[in-house]
Protein backbone atom coordinates (compact mmCIF):
# COMPACT_ATOMS: atom_id res chain seq x y z
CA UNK A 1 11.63 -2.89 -25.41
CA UNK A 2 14.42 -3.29 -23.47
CA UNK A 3 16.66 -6.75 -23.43
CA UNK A 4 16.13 -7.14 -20.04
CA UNK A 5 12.57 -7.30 -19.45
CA UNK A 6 11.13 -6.10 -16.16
CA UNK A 7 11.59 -8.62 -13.53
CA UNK A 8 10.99 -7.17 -10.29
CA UNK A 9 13.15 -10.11 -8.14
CA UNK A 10 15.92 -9.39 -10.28
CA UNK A 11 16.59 -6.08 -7.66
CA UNK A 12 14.61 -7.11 -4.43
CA UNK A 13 16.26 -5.32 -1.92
CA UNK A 14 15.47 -8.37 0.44
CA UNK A 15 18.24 -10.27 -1.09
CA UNK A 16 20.78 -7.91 -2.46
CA UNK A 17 23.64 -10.33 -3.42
CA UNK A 18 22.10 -13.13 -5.00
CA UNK A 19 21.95 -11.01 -8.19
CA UNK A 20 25.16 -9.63 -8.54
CA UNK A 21 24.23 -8.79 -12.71
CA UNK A 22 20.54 -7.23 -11.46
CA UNK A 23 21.82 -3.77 -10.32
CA UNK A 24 23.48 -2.96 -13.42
CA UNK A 25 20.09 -3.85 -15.47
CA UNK A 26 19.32 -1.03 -17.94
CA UNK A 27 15.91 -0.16 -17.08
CA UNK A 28 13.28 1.14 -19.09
CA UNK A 29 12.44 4.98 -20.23
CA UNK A 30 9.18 6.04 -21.48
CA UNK A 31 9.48 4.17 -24.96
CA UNK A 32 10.27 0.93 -23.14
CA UNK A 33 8.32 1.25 -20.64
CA UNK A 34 4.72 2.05 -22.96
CA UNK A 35 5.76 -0.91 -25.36
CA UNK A 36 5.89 -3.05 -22.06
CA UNK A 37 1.96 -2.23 -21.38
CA UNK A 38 1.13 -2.51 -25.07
CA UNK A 39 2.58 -5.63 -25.32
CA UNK A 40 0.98 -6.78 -22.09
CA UNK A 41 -2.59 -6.00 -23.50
CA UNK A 42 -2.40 -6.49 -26.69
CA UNK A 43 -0.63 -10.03 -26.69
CA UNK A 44 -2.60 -11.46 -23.79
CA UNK A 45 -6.01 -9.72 -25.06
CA UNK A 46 -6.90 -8.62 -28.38
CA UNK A 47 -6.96 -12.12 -31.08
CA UNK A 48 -9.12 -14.10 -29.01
CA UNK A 49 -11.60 -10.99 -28.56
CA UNK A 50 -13.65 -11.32 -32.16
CA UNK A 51 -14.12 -14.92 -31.78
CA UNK A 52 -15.84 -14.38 -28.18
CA UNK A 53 -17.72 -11.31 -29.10
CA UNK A 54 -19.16 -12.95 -32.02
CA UNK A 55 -21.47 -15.40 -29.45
CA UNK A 56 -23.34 -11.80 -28.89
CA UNK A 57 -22.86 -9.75 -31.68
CA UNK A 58 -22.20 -6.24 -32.99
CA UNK A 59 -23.97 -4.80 -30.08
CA UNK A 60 -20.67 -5.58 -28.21
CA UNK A 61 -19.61 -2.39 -29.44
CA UNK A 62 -21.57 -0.85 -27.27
CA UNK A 63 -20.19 -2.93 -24.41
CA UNK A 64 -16.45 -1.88 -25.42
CA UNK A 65 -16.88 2.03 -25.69
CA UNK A 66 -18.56 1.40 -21.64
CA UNK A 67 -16.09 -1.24 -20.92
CA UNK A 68 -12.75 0.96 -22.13
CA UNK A 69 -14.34 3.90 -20.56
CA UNK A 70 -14.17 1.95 -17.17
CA UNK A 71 -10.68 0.27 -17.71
CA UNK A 72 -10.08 4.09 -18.74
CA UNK A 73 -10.82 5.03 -14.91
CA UNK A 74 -8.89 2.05 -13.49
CA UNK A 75 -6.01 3.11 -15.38
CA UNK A 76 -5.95 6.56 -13.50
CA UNK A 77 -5.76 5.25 -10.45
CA UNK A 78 -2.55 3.37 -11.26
CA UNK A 79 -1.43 6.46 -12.98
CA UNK A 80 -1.83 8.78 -9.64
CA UNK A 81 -0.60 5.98 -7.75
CA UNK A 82 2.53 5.22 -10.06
CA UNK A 83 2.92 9.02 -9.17
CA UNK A 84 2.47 8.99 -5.47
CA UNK A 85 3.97 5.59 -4.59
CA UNK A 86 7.48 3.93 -4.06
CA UNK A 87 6.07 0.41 -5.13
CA UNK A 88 2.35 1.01 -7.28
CA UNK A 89 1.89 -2.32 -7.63
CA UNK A 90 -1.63 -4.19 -7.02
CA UNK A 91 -0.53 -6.26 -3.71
CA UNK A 92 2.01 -3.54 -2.69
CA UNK A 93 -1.11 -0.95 -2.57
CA UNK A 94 -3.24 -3.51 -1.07
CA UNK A 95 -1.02 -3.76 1.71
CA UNK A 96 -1.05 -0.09 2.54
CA UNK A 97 -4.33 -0.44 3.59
CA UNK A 98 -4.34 -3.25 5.57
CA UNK A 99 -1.72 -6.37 5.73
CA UNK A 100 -4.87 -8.92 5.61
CA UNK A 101 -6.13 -7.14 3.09
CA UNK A 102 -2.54 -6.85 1.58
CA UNK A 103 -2.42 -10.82 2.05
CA UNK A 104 -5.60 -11.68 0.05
CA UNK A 105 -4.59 -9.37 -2.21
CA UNK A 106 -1.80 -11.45 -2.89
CA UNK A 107 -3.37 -14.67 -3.57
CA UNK A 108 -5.92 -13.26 -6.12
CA UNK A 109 -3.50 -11.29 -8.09
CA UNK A 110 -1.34 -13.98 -8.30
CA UNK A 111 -3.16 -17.21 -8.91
CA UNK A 112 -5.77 -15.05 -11.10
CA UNK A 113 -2.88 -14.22 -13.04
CA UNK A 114 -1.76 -17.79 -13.13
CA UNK A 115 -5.19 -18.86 -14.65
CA UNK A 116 -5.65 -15.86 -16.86
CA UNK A 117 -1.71 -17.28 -18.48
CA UNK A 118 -3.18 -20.80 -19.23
CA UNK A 119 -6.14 -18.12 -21.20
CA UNK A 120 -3.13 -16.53 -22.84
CA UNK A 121 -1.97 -19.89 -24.06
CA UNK A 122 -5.06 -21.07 -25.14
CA UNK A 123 -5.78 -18.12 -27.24
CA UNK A 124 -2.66 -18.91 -28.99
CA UNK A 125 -3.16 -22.79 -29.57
CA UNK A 126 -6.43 -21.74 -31.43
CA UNK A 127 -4.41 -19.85 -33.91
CA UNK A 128 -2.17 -22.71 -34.22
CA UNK A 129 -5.56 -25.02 -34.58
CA UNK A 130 -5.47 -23.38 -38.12
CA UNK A 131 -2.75 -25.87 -39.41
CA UNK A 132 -3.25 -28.70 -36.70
CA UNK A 133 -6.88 -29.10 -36.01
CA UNK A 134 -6.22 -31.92 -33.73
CA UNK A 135 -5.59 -28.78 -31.22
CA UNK A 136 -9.44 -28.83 -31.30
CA UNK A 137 -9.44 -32.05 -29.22
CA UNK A 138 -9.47 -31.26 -25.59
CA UNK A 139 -6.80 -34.05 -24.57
CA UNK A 140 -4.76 -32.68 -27.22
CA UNK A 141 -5.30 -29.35 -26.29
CA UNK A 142 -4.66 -29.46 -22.63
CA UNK A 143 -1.58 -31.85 -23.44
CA UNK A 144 0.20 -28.97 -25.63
CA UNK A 145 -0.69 -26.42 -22.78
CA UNK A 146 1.10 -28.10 -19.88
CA UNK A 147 4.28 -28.78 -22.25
CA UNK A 148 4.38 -25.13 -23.09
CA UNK A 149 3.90 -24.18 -19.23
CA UNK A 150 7.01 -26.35 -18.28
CA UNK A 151 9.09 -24.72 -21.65
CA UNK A 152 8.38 -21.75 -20.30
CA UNK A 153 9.64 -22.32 -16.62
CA UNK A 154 12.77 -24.20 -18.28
CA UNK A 155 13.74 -21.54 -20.44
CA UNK A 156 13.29 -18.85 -17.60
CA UNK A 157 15.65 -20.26 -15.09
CA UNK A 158 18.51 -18.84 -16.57
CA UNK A 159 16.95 -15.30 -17.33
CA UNK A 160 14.73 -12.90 -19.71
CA UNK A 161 16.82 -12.46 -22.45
CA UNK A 162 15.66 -14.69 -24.87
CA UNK A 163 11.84 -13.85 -23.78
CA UNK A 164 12.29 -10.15 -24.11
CA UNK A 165 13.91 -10.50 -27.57
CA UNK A 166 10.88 -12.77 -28.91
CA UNK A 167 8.24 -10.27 -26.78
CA UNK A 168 9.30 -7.44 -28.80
CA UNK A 169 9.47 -8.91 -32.06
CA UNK A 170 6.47 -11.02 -32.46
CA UNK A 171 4.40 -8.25 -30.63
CA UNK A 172 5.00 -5.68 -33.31
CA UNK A 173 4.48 -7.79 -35.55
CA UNK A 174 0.83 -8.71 -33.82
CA UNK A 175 0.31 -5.15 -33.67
CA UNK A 176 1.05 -4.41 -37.93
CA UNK A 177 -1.66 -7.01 -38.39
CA UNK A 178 -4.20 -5.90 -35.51
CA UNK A 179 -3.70 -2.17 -37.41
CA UNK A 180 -3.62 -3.31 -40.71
CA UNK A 181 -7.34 -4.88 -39.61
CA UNK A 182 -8.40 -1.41 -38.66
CA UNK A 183 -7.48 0.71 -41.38
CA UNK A 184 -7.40 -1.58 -44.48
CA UNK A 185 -10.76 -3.56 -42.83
CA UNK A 186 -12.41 -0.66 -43.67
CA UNK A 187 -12.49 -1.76 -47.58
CA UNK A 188 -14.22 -5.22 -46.99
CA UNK A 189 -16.45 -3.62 -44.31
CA UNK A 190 -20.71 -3.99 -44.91
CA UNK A 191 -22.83 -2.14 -43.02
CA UNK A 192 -25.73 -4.54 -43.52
CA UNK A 193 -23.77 -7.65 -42.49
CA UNK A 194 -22.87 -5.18 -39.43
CA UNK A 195 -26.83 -4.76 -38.57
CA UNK A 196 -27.46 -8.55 -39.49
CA UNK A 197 -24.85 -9.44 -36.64
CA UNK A 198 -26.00 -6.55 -34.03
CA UNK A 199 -27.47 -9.30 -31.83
CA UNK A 200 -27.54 -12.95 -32.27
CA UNK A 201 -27.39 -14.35 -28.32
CA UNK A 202 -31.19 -14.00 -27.83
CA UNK A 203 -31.32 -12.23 -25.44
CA UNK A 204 -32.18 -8.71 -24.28
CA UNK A 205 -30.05 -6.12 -25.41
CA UNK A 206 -29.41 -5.46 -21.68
CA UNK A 207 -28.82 -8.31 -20.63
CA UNK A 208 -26.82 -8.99 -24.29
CA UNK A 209 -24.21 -5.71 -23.33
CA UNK A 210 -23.57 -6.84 -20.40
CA UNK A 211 -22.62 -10.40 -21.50
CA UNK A 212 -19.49 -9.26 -22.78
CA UNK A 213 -17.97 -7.86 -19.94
CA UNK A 214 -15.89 -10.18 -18.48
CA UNK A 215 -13.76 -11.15 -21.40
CA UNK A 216 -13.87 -7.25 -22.40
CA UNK A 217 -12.51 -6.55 -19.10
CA UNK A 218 -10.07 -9.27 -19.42
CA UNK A 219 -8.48 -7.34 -23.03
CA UNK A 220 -7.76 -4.72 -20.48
CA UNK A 221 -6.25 -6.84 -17.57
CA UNK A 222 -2.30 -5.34 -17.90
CA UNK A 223 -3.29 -1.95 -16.78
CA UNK A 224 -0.68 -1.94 -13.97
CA UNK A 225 1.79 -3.87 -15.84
CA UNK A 226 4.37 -0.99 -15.66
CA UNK A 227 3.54 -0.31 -11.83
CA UNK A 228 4.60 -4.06 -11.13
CA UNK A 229 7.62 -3.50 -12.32
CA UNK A 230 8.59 0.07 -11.17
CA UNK A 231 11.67 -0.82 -10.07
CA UNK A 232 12.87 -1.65 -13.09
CA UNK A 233 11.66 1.90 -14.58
CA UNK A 234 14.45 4.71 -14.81
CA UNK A 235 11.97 7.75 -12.91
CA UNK A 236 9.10 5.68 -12.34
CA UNK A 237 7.21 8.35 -10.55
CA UNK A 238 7.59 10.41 -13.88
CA UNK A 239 7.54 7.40 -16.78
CA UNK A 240 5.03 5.29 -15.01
CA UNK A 241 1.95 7.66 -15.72
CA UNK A 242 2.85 8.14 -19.03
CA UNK A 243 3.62 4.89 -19.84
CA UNK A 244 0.70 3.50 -17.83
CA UNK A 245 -2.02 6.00 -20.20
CA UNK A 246 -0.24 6.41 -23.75
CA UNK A 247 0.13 2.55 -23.85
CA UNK A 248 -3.39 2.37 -22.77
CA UNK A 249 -5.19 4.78 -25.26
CA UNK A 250 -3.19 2.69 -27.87
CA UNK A 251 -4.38 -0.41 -27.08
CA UNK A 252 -7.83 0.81 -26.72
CA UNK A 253 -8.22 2.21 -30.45
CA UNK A 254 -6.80 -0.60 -32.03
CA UNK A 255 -8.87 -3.24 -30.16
CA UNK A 256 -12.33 -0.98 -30.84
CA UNK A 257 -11.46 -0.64 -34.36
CA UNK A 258 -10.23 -4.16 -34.84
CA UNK A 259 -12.79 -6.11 -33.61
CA UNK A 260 -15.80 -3.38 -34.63
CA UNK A 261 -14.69 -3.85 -38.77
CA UNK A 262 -14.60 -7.69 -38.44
CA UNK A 263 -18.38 -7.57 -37.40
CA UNK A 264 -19.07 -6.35 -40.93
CA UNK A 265 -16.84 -8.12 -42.79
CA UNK A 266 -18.18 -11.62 -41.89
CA UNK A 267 -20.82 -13.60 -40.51
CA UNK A 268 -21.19 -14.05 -36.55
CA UNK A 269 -21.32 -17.58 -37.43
CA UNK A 270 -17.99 -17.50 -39.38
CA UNK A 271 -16.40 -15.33 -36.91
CA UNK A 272 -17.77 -18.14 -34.12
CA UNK A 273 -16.31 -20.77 -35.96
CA UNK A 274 -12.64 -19.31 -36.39
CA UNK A 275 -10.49 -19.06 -33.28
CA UNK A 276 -7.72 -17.35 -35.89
CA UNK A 277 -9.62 -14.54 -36.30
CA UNK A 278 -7.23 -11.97 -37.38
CA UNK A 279 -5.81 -14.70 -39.71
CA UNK A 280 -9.32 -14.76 -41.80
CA UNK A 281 -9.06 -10.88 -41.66
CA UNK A 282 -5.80 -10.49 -43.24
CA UNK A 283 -6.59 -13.75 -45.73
CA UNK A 284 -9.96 -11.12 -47.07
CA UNK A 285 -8.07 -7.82 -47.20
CA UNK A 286 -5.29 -9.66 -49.26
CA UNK A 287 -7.17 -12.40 -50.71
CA UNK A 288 -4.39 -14.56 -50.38
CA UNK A 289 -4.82 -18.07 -48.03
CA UNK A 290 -0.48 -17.71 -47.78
CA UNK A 291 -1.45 -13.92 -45.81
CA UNK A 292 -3.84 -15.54 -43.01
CA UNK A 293 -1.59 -18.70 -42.81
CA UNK A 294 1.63 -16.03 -41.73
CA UNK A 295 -0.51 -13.99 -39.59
CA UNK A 296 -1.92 -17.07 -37.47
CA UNK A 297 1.72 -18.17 -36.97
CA UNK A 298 3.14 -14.94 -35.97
CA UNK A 299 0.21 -14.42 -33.61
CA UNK A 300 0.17 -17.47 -32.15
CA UNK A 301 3.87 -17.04 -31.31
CA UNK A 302 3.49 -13.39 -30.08
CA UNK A 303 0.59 -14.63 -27.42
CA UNK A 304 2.65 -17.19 -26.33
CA UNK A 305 5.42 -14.37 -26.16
CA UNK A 306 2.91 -12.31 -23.97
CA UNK A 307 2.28 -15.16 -22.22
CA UNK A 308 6.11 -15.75 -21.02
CA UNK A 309 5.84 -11.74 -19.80
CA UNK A 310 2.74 -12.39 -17.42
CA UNK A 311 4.05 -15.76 -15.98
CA UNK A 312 7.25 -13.53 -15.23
CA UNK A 313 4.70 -10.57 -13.72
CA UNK A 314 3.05 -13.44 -11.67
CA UNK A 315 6.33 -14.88 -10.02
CA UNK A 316 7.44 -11.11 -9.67
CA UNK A 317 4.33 -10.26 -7.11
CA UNK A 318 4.64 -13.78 -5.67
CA UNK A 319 8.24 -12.87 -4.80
CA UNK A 320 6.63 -9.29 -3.28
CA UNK A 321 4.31 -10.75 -1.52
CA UNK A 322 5.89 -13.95 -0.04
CA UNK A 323 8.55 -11.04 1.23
CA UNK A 324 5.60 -9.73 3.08
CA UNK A 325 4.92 -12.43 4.32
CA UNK A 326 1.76 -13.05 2.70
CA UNK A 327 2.82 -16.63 0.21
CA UNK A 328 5.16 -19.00 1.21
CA UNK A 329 8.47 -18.13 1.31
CA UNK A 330 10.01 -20.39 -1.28
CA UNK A 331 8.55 -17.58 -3.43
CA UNK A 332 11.36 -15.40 -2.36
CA UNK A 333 14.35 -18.09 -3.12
CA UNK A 334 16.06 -16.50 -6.03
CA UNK A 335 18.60 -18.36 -8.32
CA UNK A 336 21.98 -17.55 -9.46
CA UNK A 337 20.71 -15.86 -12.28
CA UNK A 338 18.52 -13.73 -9.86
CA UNK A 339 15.27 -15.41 -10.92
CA UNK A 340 12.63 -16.51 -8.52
CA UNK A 341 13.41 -20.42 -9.69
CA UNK A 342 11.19 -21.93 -6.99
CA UNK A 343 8.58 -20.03 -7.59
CA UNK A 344 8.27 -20.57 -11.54
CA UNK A 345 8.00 -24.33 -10.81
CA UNK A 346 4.89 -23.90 -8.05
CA UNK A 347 3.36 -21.53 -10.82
CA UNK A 348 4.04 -24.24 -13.13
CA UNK A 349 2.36 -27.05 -10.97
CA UNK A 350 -0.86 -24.71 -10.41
CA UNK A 351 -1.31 -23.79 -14.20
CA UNK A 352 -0.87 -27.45 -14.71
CA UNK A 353 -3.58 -28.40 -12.48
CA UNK A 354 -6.01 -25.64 -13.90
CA UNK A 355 -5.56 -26.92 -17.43
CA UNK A 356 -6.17 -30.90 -16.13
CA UNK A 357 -9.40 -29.52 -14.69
CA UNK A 358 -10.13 -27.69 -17.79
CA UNK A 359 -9.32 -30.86 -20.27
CA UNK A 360 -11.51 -33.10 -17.50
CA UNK A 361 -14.45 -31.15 -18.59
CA UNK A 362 -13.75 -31.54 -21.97
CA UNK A 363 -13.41 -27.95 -22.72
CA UNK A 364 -12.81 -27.01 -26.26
CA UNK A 365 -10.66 -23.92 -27.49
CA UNK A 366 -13.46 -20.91 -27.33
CA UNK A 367 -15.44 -22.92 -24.15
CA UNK A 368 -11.85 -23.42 -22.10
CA UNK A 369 -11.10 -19.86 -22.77
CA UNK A 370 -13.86 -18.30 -22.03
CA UNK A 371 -14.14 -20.35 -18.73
CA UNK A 372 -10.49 -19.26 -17.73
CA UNK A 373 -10.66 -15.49 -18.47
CA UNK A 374 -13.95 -14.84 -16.38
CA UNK A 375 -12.79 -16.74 -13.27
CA UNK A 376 -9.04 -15.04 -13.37
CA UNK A 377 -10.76 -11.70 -14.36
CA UNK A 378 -12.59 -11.82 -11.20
CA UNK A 379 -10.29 -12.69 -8.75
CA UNK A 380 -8.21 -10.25 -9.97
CA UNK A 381 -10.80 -7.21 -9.71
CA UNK A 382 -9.94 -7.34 -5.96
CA UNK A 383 -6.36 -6.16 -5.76
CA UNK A 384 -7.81 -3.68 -8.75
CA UNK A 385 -10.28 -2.59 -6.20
CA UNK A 386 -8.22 -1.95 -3.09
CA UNK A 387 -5.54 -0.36 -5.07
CA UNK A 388 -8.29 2.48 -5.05
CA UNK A 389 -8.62 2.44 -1.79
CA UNK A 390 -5.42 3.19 -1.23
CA UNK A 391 -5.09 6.13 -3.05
CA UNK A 392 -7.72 7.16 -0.78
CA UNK A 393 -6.24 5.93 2.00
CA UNK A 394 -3.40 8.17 1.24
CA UNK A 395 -5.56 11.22 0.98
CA UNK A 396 -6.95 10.83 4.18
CA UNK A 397 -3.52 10.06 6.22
CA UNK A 398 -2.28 13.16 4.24
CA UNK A 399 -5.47 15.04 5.15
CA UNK A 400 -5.91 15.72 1.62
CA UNK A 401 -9.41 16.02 -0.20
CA UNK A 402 -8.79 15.70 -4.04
CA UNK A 403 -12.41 15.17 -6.02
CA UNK A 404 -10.51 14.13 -8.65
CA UNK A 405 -9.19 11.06 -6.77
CA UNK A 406 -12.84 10.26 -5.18
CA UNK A 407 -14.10 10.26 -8.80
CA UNK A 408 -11.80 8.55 -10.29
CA UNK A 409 -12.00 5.79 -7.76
CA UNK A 410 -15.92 5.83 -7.71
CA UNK A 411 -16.28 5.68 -11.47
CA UNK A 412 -13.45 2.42 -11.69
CA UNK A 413 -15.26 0.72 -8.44
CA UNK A 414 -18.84 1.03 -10.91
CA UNK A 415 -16.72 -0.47 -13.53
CA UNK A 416 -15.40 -3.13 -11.19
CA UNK A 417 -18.69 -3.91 -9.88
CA UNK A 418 -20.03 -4.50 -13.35
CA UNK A 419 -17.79 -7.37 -14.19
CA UNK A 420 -19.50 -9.74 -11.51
CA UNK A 421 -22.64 -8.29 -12.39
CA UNK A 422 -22.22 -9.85 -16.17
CA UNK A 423 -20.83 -13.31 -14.61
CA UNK A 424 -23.19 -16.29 -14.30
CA UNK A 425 -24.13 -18.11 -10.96
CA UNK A 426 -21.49 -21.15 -11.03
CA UNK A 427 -18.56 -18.75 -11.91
CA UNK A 428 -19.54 -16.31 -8.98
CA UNK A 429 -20.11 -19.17 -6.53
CA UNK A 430 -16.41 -20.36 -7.76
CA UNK A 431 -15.21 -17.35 -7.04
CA UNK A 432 -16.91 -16.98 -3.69
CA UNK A 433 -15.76 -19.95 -2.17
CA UNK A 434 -12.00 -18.34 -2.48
CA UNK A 435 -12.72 -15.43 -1.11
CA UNK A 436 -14.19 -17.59 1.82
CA UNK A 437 -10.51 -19.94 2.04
CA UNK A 438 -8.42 -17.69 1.54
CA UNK A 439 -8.74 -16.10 4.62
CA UNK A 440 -8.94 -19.31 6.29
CA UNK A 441 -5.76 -20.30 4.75
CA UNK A 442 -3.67 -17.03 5.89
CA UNK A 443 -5.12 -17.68 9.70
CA UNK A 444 -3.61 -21.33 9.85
CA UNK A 445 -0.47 -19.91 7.91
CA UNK A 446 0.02 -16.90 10.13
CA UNK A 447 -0.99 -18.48 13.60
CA UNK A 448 1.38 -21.36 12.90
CA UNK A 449 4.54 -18.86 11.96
CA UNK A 450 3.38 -17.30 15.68
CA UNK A 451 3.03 -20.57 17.26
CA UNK A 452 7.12 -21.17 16.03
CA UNK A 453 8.16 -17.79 17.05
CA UNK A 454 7.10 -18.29 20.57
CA UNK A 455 8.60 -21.40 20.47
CA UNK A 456 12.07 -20.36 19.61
CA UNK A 457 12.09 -17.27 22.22
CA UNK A 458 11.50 -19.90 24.48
């Protein structure tokens, strides 16, 4: 990856001088710009996935191969749209199709990204729970969280340097280990422990594939990370595609193969009871305690790392959509350095406030994490949604009729509608009561910037 990781207020042509170091940025070419997705998925998804999937079982494989086969579809539509689009981003395609639209678009991408990056951090924390176990204590927990959220906002003020640097580092290194665990898993791998784990929720097998989806889904959430950040992508209507698929097929056999050869190399129970997951892989292939103590550390730094690059991806399409219009507009206050400083700290004061909920219910690593990912993963299948829409929308205005475009949106709306099919009443009921304010919220905001307009022509 790049040293200067994708930041897309670094160039916003709303504010051309404030970054006088941002138009000379070397942006990213295909090889950049794929590790940028991988890195996205991987970090923010893969090493809490065992631990999750173990509540159900083996039979989860059966809900990845549908699940990737979905995320497959959704990742089409960014690639025709990184193709046919000056700015393929979520809220920026929202937009097309309506501003209101556009404007709860917005808020869900952005604040379901902000609670899917306290997810990202608690993933993390649980492979650091392997040498502190205090991290297990939900005070304790949610105290660490909020002092990594405000290290985070501190150390991006000045710029992405540093964060791109330990991104592309700790990342790889995530990745030897997640593909060591595929091919070398193999060895330990039992085909009866396999069947003994197929389904231990009891429940239905239905009702036991469709359990996973959410947090399946969520391994996936990154999709459009290069079409965020176009215009930081040398050709982006050529690289973006690419990027956008390669990195995505990548990430897909590694997290099949990954978590699939865990299921038979240990107990559900085990696999429950280890939020380092990956760590107790590489500790069996090498037999060696020193191994899985290495591997916990370096992945707990890496999702932290991935976590940096999304709370810089949330600020980013703040920034594009308070410039719309559609957030306040101390999102679109850049610093000296060109970063969107007022913006990091409200991002910082809402992840804050998510975690004090979560530690106020006493949420433990796997229960806070699980709670997180399905309430961010379904806000944020709106803007997912409506960026198929306007692919269509684009069809029609062009008076275009592509089947390929109708089924590729069809088959990632199915997909879409699945997730909130596998989430339980209180999380859709959470969920539903946004989609109720937020509209609310943009009437008030928008009829009191047209109550001041009229009041200055007069």
């Amino acid at each position: 990856m790049s040293s200067d990781t994708p930041n897309k207020q670094q160039t916003s042509s709303s504010q051309p001088d404030s970054n006088p170091t941002g138009s000379n940025a070397k942006k990213l070419g295909v090889i950049g710009a794929t590790f940028l997705i991988i890195s996205s998925l991987a970090g923010s998804g893969v090493i809490a996935l065992p631990q999750q999937l173990a509540f159900t079982g083996s039979i989860t494989l059966v809900s990845f191969i549908l699940v990737t086969l979905g995320a497959l579809f959704l990742t089409l539509v960014y690639v025709r749209a990184g193709e046919r689009f000056d700015d393929p981003s979520p809220t920026a395609l929202a937009t097309t199709v309506s501003p209101i639209i556009g404007a709860k678009c917005g808020f869900f991408y952005v604040y379901g990204n902000l609670i899917s990056n306290v997810s990202i951090l608690i993933a993390g924390l649980g492979y650091i729970a392997m040498f502190l176990p205090e991290l297990n204590d939900p005070i304790i927990l949610g105290c660490t969280v909020i002092a990594l959220i405000w290290l985070f906002v501190v150390l991006s003020l000045r710029g992405v340097g540093i964060i791109a640097q330990v991104v592309s580092i700790t990342v790889t290194l995530l990745l030897v280990a997640v593909a060591l665990t595929s091919v070398l898993g193999w060895l330990e791998f039992s085909p009866a422990q396999f069947h003994e784990n197929w389904n231990v929720s009891g429940k239905g097998d239905g009702s036991a594939i469709m359990a996973g989806f959410a947090i399946l889904i969520f391994s996936y959430v990154g999709v459009e990370s290069v079409a965020t950040n176009a215009e930081q992508i040398e050709n982006p209507q050529k690289v973006v595609p690419i990027a956008t698929i390669v990195g995505f097929l990548v990430v897909a056999v590694f997290y099949i193969l990954s978590t699939t050869v865990m299921e038979g190399m240990f107990t559900a129970k085990v696999i429950q009871e280890a939020p380092a997951s990956f760590a107790l892989s590489m500790e069996k292939i090498f037999h060696s305690s020193y191994v899985g103590q290495v591997v916990s550390l370096v992945m707990a730094v890496a999702c932290i790392a991935s976590f940096m690059v999304w709370g810089l991806n949330s600020v980013s399409a703040a920034k594009t959509s308070a410039d719309n219009g559609f957030l306040p507009k101390a999102y679109s206050y850049t610093n000296r350095y060109g970063i969107a400083s007022k913006g990091l700290v409200i991002n910082g004061v809402i992840m804050t406030a998510v975690e004090l909920v979560l530690m106020l219910m006493g949420s433990d690593i796997a229960e806070a994490f699980n709670i997180s990912v399905t309430i961010s993963v379904l806000l944020l299948l709106f803007p997912y949604f409506w960026s198929g829409v306007a692919l269509l929308k684009l069809d029609h205005l062009e008076k275009k009729t592509s089947r390929s475009n109708i089924a590729i949106v069809a088959l990632s709306s199915l997909f879409i509608i699945s997730a909130f099919a596998s989430a339980n009443y209180d999380e859709l009921m959470m969920v539903i009561a946004m989609v109720m304010i937020v509209p609310g919220v943009y009437a008030i905001l928008m009829n009191i910037k047209i109550v001041n307009v009229d009041s200055d022509d007069e």
